[in-house]
N, C-alpha and C. Protein backbone atom coordinates (compact mmCIF):
# COMPACT_ATOMS: atom_id res chain seq x y z
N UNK A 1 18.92 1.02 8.11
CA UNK A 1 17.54 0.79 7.76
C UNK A 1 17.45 0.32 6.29
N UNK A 2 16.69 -0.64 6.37
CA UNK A 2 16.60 -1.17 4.90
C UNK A 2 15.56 -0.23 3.53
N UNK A 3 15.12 -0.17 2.73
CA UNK A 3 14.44 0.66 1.41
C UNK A 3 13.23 0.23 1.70
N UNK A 4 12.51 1.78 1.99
CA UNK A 4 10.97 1.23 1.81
C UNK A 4 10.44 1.42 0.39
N UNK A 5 9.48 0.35 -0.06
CA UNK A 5 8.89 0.78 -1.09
C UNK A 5 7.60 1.03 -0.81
N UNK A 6 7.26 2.37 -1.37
CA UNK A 6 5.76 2.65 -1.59
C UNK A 6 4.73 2.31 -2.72
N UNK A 7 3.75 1.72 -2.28
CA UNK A 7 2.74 1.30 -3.37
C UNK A 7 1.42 1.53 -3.20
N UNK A 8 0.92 1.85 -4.71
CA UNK A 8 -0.51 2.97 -4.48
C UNK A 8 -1.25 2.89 -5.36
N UNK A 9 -2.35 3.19 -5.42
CA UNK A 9 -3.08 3.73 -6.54
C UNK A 9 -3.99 4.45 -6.12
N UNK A 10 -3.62 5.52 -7.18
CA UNK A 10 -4.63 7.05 -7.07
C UNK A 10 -5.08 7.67 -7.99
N UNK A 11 -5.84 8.40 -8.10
CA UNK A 11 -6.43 9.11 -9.20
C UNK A 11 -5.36 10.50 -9.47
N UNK A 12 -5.51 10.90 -10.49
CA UNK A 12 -5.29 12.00 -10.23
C UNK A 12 -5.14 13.57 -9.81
N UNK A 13 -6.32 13.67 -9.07
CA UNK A 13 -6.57 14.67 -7.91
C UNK A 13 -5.84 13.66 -6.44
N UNK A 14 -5.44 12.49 -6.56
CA UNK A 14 -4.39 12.69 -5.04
C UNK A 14 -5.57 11.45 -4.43
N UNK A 15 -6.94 11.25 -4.95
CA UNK A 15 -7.35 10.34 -4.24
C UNK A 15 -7.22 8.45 -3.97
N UNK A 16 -7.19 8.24 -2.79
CA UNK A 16 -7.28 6.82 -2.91
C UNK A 16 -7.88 6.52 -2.54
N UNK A 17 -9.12 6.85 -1.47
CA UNK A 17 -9.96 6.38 -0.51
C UNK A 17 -11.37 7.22 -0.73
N UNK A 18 -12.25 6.05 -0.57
CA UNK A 18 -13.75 6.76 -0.47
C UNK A 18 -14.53 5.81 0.36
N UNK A 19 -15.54 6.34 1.27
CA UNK A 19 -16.49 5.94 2.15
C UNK A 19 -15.94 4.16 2.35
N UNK A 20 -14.30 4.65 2.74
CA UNK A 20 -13.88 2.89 3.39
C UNK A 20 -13.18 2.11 2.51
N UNK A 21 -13.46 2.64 1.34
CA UNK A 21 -13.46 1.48 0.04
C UNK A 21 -12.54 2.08 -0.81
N UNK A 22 -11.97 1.54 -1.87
CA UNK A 22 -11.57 2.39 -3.66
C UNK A 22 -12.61 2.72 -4.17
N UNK A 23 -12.09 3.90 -4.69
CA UNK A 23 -13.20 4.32 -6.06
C UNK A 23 -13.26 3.99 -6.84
N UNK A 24 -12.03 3.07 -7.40
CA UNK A 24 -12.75 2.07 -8.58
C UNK A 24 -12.28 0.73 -8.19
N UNK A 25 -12.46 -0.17 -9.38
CA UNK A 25 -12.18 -1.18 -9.56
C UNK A 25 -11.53 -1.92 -10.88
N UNK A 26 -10.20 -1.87 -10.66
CA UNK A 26 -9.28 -2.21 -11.88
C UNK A 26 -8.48 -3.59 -11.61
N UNK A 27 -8.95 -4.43 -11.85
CA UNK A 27 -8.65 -6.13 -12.11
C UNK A 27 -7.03 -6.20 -12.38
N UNK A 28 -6.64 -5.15 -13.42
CA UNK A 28 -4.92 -5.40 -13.82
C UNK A 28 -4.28 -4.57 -12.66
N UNK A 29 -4.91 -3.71 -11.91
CA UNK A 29 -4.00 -3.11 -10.82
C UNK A 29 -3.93 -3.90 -9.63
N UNK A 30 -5.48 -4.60 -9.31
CA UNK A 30 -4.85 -5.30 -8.20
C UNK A 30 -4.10 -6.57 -8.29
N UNK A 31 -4.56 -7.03 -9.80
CA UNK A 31 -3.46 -7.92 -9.53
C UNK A 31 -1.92 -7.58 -9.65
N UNK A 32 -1.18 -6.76 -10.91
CA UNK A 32 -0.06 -5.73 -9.98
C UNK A 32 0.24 -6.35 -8.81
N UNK A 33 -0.98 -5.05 -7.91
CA UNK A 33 -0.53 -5.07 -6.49
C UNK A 33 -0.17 -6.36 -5.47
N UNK A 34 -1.14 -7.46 -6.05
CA UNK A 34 -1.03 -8.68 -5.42
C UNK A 34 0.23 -9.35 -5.75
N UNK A 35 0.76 -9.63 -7.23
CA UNK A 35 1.78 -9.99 -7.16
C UNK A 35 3.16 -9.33 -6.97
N UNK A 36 3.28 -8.07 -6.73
CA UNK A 36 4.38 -7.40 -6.37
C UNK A 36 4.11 -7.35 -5.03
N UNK A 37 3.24 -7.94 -3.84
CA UNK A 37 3.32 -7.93 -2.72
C UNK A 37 3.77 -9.42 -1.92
N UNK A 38 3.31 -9.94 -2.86
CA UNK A 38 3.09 -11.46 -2.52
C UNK A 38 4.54 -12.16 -2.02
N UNK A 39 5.01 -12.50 -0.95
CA UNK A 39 5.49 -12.99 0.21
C UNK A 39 6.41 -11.72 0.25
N UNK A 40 6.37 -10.67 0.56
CA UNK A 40 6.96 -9.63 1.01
C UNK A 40 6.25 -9.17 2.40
N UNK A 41 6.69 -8.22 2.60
CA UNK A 41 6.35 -7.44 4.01
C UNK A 41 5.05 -6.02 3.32
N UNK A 42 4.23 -6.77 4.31
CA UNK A 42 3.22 -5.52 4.16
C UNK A 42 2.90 -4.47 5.15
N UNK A 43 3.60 -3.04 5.01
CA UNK A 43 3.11 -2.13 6.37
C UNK A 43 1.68 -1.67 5.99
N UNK A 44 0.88 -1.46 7.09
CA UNK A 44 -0.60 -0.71 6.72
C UNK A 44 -1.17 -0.36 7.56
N UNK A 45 -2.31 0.27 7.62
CA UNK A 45 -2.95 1.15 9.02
C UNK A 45 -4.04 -0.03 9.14
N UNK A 46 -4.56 -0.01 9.97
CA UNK A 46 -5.83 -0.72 10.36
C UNK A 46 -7.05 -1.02 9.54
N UNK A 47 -7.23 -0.10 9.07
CA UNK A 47 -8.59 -0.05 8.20
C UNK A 47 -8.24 -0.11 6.83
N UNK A 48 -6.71 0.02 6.57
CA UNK A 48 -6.49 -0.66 5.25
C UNK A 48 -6.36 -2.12 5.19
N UNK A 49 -5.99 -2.72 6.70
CA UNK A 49 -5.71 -4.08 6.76
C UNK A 49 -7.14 -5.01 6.59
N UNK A 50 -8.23 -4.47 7.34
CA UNK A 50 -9.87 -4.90 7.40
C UNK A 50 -10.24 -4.73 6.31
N UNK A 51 -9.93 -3.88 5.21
CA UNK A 51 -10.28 -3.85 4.10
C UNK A 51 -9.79 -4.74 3.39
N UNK A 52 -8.63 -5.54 3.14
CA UNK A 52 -8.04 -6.59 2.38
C UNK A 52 -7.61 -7.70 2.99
N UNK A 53 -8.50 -8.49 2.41
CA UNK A 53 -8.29 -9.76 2.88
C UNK A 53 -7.30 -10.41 3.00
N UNK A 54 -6.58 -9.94 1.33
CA UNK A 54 -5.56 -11.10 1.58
C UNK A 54 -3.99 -10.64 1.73
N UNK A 55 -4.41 -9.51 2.77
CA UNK A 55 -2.77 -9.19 3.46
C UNK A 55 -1.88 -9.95 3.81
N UNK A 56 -2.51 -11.24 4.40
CA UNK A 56 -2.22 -11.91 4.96
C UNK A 56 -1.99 -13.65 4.20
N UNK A 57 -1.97 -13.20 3.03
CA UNK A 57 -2.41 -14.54 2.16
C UNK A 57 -1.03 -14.09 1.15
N UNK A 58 -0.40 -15.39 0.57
CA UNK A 58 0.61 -15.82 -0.39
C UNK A 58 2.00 -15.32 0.00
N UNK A 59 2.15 -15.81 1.49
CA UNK A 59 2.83 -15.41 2.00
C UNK A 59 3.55 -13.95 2.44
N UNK A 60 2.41 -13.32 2.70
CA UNK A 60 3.15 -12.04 2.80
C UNK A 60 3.00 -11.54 4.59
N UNK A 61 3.56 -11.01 4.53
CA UNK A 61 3.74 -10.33 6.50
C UNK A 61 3.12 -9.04 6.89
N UNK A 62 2.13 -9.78 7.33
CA UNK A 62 1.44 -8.07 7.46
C UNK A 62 1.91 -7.74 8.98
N UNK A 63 2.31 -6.30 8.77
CA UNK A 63 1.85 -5.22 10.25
C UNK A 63 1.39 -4.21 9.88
N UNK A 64 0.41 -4.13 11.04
CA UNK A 64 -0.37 -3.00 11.06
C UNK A 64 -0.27 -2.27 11.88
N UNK A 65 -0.52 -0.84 11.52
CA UNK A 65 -0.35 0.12 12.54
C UNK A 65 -1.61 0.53 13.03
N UNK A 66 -1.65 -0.05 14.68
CA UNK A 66 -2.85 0.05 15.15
C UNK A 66 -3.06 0.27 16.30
N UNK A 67 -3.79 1.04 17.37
CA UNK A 67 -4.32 1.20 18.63
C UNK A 67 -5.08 0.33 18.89
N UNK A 68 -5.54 -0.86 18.53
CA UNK A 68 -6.34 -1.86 19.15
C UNK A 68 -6.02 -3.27 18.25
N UNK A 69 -4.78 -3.87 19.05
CA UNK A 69 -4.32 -4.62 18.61
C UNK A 69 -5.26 -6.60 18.45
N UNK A 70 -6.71 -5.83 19.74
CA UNK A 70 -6.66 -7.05 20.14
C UNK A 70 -7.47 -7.39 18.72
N UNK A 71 -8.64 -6.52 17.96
CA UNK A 71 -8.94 -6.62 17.18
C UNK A 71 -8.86 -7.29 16.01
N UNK A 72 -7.38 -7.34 16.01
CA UNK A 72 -6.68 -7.84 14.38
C UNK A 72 -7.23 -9.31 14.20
N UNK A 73 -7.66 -9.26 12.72
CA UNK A 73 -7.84 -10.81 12.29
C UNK A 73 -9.42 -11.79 12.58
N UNK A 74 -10.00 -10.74 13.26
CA UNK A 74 -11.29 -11.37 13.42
C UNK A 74 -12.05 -11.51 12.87
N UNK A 75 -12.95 -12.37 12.34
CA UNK A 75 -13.24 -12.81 11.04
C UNK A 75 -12.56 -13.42 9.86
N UNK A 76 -11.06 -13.47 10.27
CA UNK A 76 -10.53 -13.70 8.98
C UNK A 76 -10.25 -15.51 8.97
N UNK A 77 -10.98 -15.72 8.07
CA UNK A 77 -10.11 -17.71 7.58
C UNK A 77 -9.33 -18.26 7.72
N UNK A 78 -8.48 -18.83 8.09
CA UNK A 78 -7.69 -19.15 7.55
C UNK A 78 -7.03 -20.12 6.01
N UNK A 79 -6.22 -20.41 6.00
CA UNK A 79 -5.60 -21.01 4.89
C UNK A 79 -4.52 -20.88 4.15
N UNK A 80 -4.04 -21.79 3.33
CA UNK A 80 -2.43 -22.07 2.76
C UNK A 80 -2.16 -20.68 2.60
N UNK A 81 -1.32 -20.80 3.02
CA UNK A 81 -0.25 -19.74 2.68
C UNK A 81 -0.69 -18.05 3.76
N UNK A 82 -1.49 -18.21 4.67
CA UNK A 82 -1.90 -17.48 5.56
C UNK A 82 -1.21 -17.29 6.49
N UNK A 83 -1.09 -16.40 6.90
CA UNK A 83 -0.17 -15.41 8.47
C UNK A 83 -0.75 -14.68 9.50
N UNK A 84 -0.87 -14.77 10.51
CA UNK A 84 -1.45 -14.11 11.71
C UNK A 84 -1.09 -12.80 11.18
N UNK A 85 -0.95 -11.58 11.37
CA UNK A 85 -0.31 -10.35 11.81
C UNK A 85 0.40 -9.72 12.55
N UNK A 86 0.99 -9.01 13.02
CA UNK A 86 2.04 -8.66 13.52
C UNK A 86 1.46 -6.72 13.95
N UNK A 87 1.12 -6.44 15.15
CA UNK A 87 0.67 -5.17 15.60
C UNK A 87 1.65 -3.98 16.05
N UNK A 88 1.50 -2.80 15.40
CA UNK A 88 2.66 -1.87 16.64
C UNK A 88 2.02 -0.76 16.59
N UNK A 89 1.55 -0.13 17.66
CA UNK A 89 1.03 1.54 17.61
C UNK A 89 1.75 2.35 17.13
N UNK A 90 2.55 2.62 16.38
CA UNK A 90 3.51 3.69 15.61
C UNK A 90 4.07 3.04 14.18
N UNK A 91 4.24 3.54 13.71
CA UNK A 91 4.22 3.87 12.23
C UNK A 91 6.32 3.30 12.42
N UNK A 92 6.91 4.26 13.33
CA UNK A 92 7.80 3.83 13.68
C UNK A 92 8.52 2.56 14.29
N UNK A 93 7.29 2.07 15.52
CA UNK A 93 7.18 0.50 16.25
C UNK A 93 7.38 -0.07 14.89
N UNK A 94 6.41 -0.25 13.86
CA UNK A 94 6.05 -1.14 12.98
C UNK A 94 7.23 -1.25 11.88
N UNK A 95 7.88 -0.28 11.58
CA UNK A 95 9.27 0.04 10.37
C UNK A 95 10.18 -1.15 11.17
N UNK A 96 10.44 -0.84 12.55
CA UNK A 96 11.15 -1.63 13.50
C UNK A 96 10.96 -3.02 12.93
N UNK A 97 9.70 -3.33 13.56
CA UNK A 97 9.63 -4.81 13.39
C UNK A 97 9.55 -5.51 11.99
N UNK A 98 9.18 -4.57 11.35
CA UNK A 98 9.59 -4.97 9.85
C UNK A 98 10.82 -5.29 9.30
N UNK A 99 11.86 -4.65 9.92
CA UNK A 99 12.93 -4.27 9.68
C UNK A 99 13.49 -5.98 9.90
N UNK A 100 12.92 -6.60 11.39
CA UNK A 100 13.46 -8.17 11.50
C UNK A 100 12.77 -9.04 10.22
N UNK A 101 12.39 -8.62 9.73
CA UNK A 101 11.57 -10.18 8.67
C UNK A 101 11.73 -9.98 7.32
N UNK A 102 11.95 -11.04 6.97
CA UNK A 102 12.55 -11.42 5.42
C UNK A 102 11.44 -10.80 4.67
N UNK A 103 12.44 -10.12 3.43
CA UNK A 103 11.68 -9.88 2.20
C UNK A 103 11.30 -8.25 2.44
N UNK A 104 11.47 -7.98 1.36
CA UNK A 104 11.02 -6.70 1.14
C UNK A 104 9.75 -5.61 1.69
N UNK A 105 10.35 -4.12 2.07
CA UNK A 105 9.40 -3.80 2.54
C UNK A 105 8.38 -3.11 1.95
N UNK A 106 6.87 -2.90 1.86
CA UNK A 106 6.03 -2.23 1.09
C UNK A 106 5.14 -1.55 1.97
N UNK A 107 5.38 -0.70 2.04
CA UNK A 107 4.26 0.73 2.43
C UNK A 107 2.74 0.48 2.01
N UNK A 108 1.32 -0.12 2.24
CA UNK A 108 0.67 0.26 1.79
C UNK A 108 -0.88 0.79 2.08
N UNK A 109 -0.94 1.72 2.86
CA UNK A 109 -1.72 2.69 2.99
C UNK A 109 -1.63 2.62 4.85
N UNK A 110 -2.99 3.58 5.21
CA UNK A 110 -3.45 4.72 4.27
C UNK A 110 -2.95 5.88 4.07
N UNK A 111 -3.67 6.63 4.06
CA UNK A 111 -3.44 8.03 3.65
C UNK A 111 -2.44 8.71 5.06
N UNK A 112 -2.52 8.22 6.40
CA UNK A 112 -1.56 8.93 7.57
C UNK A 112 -0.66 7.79 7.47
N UNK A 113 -0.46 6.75 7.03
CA UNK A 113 0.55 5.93 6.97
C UNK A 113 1.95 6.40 5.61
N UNK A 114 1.12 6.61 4.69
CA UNK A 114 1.70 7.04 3.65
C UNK A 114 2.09 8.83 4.00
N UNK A 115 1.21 9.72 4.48
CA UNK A 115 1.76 10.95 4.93
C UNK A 115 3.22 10.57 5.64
N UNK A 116 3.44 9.78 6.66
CA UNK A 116 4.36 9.68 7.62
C UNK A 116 5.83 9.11 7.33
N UNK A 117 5.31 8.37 5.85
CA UNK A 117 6.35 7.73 5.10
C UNK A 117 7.28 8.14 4.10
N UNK A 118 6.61 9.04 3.53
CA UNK A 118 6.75 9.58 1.97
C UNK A 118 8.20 10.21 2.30
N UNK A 119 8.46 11.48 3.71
CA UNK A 119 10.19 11.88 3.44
C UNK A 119 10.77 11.23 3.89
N UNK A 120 10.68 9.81 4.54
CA UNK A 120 11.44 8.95 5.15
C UNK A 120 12.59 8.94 4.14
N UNK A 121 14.13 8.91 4.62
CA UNK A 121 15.20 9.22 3.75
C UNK A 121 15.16 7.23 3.39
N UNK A 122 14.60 6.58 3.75
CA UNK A 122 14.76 5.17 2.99
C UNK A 122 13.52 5.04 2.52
N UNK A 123 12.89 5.71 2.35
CA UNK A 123 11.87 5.20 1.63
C UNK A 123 12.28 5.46 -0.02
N UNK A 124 12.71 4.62 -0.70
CA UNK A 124 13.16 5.07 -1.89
C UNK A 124 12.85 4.49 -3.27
N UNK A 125 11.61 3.99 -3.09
CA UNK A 125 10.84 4.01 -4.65
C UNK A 125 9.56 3.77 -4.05
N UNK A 126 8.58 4.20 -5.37
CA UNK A 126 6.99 4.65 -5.70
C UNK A 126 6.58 3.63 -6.69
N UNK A 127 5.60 2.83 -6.34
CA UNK A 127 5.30 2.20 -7.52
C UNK A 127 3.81 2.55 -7.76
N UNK A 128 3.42 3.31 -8.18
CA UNK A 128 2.00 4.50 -8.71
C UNK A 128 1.49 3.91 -9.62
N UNK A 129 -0.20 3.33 -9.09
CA UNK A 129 -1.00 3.36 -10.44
C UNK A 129 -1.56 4.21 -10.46
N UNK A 130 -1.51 5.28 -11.17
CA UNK A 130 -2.21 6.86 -11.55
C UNK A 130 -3.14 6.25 -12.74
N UNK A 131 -4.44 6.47 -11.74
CA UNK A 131 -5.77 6.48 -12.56
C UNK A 131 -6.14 7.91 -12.65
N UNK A 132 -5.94 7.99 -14.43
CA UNK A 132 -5.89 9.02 -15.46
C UNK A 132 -7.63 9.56 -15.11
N UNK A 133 -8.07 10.19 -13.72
CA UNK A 133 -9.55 11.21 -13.79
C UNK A 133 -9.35 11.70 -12.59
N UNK A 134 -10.20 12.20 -12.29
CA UNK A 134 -10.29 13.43 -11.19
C UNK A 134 -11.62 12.57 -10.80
N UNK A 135 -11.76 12.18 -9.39
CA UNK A 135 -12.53 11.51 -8.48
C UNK A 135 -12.83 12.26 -7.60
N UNK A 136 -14.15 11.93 -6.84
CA UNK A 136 -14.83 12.62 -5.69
C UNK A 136 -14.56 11.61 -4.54
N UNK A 137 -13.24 11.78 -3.53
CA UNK A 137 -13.45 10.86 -2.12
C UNK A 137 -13.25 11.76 -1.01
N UNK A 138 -12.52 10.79 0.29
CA UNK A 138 -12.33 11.10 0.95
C UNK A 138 -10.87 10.88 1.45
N UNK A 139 -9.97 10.26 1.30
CA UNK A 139 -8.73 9.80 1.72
C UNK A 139 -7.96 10.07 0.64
N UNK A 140 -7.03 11.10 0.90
CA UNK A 140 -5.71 10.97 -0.07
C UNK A 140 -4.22 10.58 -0.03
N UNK A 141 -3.51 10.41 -1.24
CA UNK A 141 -2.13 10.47 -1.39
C UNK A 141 -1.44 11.88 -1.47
N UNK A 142 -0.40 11.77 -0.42
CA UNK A 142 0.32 12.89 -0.48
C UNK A 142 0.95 13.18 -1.70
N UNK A 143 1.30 14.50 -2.24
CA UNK A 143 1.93 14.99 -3.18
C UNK A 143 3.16 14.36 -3.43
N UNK A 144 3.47 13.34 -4.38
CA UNK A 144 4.59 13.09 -4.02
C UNK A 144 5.95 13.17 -5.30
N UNK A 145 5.43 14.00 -6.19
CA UNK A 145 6.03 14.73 -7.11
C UNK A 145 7.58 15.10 -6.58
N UNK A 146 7.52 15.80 -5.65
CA UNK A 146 8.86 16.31 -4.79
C UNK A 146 9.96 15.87 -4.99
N UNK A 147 9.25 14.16 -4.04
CA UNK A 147 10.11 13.40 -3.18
C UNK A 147 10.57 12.31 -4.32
N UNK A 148 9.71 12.05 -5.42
CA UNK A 148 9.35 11.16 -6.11
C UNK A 148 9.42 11.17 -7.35
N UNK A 149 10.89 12.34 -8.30
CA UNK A 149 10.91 13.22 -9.37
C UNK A 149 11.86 12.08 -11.14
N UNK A 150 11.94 10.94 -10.45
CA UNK A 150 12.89 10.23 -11.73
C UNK A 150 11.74 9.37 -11.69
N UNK A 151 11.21 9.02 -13.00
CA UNK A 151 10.25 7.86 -13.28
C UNK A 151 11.42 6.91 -13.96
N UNK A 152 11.58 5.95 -13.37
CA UNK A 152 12.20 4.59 -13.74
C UNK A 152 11.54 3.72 -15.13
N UNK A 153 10.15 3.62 -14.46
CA UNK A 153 9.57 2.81 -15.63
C UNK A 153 8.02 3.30 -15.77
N UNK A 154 7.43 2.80 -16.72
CA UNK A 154 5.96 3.39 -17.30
C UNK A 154 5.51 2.39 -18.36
N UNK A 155 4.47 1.75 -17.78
CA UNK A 155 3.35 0.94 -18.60
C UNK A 155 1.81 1.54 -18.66
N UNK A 156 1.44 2.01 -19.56
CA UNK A 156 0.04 2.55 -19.71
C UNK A 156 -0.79 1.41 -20.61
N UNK A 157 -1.86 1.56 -19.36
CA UNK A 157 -3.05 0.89 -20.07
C UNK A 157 -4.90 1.42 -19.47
N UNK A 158 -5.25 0.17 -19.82
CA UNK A 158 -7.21 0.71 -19.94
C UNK A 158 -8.04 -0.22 -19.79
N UNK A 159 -9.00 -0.01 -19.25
CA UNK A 159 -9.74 -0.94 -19.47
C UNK A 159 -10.89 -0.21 -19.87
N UNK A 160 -12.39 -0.60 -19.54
CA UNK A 160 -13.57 -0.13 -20.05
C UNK A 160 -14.24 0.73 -19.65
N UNK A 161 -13.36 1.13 -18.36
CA UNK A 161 -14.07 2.05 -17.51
C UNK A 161 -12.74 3.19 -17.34
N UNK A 162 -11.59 3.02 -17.59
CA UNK A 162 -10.57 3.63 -16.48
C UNK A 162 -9.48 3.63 -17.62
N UNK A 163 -8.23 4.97 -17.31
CA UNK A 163 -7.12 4.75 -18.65
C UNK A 163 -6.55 5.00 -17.09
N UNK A 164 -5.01 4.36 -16.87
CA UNK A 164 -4.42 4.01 -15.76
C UNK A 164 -3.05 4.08 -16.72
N UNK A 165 -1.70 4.32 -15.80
CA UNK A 165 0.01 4.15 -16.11
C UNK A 165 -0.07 3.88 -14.74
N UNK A 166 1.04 2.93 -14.94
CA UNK A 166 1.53 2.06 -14.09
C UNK A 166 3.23 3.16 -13.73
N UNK A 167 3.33 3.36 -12.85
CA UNK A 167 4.91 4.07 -13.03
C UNK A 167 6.20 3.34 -11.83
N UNK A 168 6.82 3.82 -12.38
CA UNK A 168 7.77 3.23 -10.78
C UNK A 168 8.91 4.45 -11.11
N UNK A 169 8.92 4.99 -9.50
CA UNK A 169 9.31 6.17 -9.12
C UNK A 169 9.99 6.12 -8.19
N UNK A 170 11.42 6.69 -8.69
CA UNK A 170 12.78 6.97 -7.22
C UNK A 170 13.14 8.00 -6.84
N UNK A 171 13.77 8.45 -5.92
CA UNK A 171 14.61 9.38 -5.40
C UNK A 171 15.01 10.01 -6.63
């Protein structure tokens, strides 16, 4: 099995998710996230996939882990550098088929995708934007202190609303 990487951003009470959406909005994290995803492999649950548009944009490979496959992609545009999706009801189905396609793999959400992932013995780095407050949601990140105890690297920054570190975290 090839190295999963996990990628996130959470507050620091553990949250990532509120009524569907993020609780905030940080311009230097998603872009981060966009370009450390960008033509790689994207795993994700369903409603993280409907939530972002461009899973499927700058070449990257989305699968999703989903019970209603027929769903996927409706509404969505197309254009350069765009990809259909790729469906598997298990968390496991989907590692599988990931496992055939070029480029790196990235974990990213939600909260039962990331539960299911985190002791995977290949899942073996964290790349955490820990937004520095304590938030009111609904969807969290598992504890992943444990699994997740050598910080590799650390960039801290801010913007006008939010003080955020960037970390990257291994085995």
């Amino acid at each position: 099995m090839r190295p999963l990487n996990l990628i996130v951003s959470c507050s620091e009470n553990r949250v990532i998710g509120r009524n569907g959406g993020m609780p905030w909005r940080i311009p230097e994290d998603q872009d981060f996230f966009h370009a450390k995803t960008a033509g790689q492999i994207v795993v994700l649950g369903r409603i993280c996939f409907d939530t972002w548009p461009q899973a499927v944009t700058d070449g990257r490979r989305a699968v999703v882990v989903t019970h209603t496959p027929l769903t996927l992609g409706q509404g969505r545009t197309g254009g350069v550098g765009t990809r259909r999706p790729t469906s598997a009801d298990s968390l496991e189905k989907a590692l599988a088929l990931a496992e055939g396609l070029p480029g790196e793999i990235f974990i990213c959400g939600g909260q039962r995708v990331y539960e299911e992932t985190l002791d995977l013995p290949q899942a073996s780095r964290l790349y955490l934007t820990l937004v520095h407050a304590e938030v009111p949601g609904d969807r969290f990140f598992p504890d992943w202190r444990k699994a997740f105890p050598r910080e590799v690297a650390r960039r801290d920054s801010a913007d006008a609303k939010w003080r955020y570190s960037f970390l990257t975290l291994e085995r």
